[in-house]
N, C-alpha and C. Protein backbone atom coordinates (compact mmCIF):
# COMPACT_ATOMS: atom_id res chain seq x y z
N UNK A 1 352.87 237.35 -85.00
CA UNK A 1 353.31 237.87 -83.72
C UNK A 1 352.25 237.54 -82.66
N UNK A 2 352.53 236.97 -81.59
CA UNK A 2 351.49 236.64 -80.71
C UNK A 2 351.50 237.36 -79.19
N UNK A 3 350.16 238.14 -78.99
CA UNK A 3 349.99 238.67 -78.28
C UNK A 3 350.50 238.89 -76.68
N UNK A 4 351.19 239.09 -76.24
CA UNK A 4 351.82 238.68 -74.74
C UNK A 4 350.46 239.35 -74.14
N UNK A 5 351.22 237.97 -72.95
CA UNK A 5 350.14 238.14 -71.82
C UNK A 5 350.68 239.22 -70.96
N UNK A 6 350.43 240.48 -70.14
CA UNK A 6 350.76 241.09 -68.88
C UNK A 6 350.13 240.62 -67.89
N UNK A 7 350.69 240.33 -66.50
CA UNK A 7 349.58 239.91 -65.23
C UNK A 7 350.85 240.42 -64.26
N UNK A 8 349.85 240.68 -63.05
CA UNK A 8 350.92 241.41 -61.85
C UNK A 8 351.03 240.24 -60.90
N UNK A 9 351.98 240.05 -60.91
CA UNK A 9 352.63 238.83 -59.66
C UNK A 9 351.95 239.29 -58.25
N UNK A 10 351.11 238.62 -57.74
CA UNK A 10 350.08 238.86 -56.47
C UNK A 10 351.16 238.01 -55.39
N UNK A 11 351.96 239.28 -54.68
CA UNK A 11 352.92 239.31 -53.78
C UNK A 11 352.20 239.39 -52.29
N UNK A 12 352.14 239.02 -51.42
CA UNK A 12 351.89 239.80 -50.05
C UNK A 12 351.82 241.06 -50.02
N UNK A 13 353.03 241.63 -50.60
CA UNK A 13 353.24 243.40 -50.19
C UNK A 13 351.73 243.79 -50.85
N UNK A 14 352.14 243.57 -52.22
CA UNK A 14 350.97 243.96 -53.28
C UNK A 14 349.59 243.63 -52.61
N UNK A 15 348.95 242.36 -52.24
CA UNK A 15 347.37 242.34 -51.65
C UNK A 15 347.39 243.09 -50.71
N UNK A 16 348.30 243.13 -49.64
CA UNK A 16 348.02 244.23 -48.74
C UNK A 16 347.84 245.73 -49.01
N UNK A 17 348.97 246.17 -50.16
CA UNK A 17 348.59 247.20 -50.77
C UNK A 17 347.27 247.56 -51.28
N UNK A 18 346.39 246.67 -52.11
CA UNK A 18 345.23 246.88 -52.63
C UNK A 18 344.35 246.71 -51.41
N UNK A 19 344.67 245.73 -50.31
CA UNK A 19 343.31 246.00 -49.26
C UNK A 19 343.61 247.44 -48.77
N UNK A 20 345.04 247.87 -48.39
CA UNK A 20 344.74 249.25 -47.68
C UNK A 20 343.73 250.04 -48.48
N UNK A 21 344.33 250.26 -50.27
CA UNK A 21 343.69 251.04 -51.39
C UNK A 21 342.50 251.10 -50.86
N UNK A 22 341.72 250.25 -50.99
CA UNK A 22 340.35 249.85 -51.13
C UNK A 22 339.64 250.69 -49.91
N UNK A 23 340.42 250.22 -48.37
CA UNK A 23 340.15 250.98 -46.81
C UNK A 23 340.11 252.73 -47.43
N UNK A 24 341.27 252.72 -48.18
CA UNK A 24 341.23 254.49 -47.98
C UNK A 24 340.16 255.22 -49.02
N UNK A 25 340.01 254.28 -49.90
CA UNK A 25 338.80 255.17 -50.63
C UNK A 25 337.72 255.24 -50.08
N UNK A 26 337.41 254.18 -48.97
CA UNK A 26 336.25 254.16 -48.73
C UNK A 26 336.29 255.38 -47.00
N UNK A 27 336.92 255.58 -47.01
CA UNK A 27 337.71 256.75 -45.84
C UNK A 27 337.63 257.86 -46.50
N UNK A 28 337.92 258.11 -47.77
CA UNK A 28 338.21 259.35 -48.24
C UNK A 28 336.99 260.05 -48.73
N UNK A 29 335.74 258.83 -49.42
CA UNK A 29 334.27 258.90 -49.19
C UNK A 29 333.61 259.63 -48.52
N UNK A 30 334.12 259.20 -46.52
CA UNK A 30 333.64 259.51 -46.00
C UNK A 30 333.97 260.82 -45.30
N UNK A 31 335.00 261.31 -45.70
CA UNK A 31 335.36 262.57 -45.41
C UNK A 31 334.12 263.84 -45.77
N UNK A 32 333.35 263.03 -46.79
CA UNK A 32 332.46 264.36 -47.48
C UNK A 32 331.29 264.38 -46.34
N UNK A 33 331.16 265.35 -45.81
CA UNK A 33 329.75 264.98 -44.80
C UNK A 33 328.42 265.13 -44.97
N UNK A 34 328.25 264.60 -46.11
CA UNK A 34 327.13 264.15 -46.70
C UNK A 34 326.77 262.56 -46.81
N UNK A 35 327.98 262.09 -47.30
CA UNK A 35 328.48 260.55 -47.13
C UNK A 35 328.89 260.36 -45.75
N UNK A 36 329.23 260.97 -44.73
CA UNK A 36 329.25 260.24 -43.45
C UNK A 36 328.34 260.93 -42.63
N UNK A 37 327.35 261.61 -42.52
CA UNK A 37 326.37 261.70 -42.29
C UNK A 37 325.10 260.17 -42.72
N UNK A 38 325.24 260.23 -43.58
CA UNK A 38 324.54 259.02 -44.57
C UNK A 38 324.90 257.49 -43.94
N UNK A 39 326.34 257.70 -43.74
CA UNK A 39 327.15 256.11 -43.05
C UNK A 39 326.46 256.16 -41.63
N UNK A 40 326.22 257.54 -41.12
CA UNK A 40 326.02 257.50 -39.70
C UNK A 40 325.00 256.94 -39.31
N UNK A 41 324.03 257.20 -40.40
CA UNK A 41 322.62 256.76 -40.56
C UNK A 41 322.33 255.64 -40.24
N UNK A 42 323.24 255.11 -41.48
CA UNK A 42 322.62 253.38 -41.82
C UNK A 42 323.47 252.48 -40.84
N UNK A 43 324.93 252.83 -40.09
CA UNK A 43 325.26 251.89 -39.46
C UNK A 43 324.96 252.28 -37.91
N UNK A 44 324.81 253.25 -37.69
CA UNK A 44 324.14 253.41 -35.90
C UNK A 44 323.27 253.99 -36.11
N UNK A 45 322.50 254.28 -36.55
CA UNK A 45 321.14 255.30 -36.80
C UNK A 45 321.08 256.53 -36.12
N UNK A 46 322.07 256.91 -36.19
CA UNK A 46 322.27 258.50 -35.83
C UNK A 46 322.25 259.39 -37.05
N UNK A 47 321.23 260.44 -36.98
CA UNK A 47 320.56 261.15 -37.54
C UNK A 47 320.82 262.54 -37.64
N UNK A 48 321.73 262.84 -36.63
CA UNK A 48 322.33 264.20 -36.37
C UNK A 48 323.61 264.28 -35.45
N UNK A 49 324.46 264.57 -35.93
CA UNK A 49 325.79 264.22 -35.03
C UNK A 49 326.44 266.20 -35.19
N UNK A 50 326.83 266.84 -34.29
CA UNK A 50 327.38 268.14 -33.86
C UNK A 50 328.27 268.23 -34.81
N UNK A 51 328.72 269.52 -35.35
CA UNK A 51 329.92 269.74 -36.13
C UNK A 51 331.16 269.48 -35.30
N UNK A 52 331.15 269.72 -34.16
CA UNK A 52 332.61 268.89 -33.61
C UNK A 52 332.69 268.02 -33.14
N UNK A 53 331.55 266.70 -33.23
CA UNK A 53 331.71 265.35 -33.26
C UNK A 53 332.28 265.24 -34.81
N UNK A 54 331.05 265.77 -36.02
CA UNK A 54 331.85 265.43 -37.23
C UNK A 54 333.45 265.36 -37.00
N UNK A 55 333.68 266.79 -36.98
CA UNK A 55 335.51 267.04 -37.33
C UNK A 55 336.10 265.85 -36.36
N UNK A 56 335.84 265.32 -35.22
CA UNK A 56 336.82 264.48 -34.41
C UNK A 56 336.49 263.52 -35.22
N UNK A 57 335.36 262.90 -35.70
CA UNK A 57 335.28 261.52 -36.58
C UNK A 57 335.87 261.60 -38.09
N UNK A 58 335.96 263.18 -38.53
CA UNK A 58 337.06 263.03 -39.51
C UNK A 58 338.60 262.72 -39.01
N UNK A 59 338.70 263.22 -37.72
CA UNK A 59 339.98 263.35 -37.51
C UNK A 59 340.54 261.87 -37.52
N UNK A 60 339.85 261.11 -36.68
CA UNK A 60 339.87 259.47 -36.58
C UNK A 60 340.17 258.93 -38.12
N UNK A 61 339.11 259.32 -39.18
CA UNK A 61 339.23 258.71 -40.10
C UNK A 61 340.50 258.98 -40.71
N UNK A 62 340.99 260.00 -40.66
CA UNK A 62 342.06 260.71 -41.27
C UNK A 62 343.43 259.91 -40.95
N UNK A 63 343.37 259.81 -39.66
CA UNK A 63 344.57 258.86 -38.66
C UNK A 63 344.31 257.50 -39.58
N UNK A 64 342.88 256.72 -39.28
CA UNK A 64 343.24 255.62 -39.86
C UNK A 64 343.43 255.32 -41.44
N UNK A 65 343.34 256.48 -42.08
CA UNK A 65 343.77 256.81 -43.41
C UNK A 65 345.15 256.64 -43.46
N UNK A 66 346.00 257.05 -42.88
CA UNK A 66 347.32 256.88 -42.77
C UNK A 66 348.27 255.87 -41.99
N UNK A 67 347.07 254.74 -41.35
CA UNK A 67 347.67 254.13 -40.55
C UNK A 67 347.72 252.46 -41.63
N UNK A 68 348.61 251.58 -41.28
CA UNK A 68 349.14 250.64 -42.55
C UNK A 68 347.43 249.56 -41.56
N UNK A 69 346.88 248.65 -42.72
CA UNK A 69 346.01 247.82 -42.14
C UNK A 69 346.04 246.70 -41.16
N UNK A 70 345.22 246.74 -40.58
CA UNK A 70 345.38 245.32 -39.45
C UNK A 70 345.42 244.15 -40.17
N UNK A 71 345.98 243.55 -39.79
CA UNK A 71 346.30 242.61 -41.00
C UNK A 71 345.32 241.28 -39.91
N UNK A 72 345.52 240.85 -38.96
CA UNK A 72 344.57 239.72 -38.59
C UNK A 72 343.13 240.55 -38.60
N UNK A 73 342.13 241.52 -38.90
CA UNK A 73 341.24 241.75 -39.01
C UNK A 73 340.77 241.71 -41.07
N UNK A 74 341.89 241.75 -41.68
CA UNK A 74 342.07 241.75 -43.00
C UNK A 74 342.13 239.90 -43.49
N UNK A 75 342.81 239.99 -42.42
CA UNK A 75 343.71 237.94 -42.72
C UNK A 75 342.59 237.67 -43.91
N UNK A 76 341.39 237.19 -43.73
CA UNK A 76 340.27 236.44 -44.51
C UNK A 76 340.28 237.14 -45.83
N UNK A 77 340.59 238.39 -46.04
CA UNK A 77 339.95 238.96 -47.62
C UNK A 77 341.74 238.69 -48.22
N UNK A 78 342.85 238.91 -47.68
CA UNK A 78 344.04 238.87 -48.28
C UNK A 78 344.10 237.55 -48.62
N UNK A 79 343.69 236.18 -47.57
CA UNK A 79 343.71 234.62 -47.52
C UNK A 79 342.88 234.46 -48.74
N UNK A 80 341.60 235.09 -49.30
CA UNK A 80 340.99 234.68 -50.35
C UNK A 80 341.41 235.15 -51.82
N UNK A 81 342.13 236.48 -52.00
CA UNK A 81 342.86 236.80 -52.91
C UNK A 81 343.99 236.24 -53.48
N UNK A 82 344.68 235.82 -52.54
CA UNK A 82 345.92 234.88 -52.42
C UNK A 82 345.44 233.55 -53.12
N UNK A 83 344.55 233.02 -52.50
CA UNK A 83 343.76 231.73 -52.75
C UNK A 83 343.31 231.58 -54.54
N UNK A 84 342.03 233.34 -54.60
CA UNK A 84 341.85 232.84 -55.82
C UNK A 84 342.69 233.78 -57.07
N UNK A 85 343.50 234.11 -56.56
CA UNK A 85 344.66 235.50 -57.90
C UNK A 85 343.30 236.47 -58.08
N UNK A 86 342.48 237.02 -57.95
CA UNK A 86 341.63 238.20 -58.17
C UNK A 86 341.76 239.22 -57.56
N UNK A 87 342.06 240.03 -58.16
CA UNK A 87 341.95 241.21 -57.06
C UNK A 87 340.66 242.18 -57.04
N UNK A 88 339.81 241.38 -57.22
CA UNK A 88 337.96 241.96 -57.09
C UNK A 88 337.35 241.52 -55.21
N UNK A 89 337.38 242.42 -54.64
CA UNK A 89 336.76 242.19 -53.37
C UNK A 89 335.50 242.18 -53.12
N UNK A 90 335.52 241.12 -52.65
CA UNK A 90 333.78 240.60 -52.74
C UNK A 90 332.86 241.41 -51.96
N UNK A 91 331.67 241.25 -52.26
CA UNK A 91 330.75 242.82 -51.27
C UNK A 91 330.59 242.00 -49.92
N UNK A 92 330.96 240.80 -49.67
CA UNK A 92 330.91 240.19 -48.73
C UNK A 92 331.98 240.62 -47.61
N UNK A 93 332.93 240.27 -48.27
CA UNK A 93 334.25 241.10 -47.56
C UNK A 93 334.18 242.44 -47.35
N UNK A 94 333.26 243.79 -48.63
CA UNK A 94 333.62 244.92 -48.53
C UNK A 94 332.86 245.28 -46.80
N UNK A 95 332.38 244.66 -46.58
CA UNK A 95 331.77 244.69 -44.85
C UNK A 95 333.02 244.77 -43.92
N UNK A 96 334.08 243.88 -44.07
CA UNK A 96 334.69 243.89 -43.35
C UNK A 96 335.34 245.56 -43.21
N UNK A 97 335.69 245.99 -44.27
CA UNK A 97 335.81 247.56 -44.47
C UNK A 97 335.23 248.61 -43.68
N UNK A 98 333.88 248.29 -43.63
CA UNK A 98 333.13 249.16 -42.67
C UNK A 98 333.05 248.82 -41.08
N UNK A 99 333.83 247.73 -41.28
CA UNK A 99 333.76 246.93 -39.52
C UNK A 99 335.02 247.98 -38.98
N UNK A 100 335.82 248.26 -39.60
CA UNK A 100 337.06 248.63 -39.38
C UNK A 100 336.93 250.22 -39.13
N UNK A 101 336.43 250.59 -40.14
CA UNK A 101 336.01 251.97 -39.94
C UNK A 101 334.52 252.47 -38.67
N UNK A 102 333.16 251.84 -38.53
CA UNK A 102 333.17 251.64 -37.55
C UNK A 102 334.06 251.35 -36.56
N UNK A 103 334.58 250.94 -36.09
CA UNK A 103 334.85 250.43 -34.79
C UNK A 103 336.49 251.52 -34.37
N UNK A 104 336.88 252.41 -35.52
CA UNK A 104 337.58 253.13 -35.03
C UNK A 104 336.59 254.70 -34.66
N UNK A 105 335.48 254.95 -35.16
CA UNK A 105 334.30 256.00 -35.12
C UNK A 105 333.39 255.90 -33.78
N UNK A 106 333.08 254.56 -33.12
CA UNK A 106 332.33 254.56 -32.62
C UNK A 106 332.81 255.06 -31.17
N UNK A 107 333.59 255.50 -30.53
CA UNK A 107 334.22 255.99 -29.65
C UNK A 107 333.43 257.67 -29.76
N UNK A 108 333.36 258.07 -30.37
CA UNK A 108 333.15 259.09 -30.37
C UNK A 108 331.14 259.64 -31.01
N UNK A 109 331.02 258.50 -30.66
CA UNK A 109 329.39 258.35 -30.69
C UNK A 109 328.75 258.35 -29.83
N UNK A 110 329.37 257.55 -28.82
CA UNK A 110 329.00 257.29 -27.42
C UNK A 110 328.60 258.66 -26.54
């Protein structure tokens, strides 16, 4: 009897699915404010942010938790999955992740 292969047909719907995945864990991370305290740190070097700056930068995160991904800010990590069938995102790409999440946070830094 010989072993069958299983593999998941890497659809559009599907990579987009796993890039959102990937956005929301790293969102859901930062919900703990210990971990976005920590993010606050290392990507603007803010060191102390008010409890109702926190809650509005959860609130943001929360929205873009539920919001479907930009797909031309994504294009490059879906174009390389597509390209090579892996669905391992490179730590190169996982940047782009934090570009995204920055840049919906930083509004409320200012």
């Amino acid at each position: 009897m010989q072993a069958e292969e299983s593999f998941i047909r890497l659809t559009n719907d599907n990579i987009i699915e796993l890039v959102r995945e990937r956005r929301n864990e790293l969102i859901t991370k930062l919900l703990d404010a210990a971990e976005l305290n920590l993010f606050l740190k290392e990507s603007f070097g803010i060191t102390e942010v008010s409890l109702i700056k926190q809650e509005f930068i959860k609130r943001a995160l929360k929205e873009l938790e539920l919001s479907p991904i930009n797909l031309p800010h994504y294009g490059q990590i879906i174009l390389e999955i597509r390209k090579t069938g892996s669905l391992t995102i490179s730590s190169d790409n996982e940047k782009r992740f934090y570009l995204d999440i920055r840049n919906s946070i930083k509004n409320y830094l200012l």
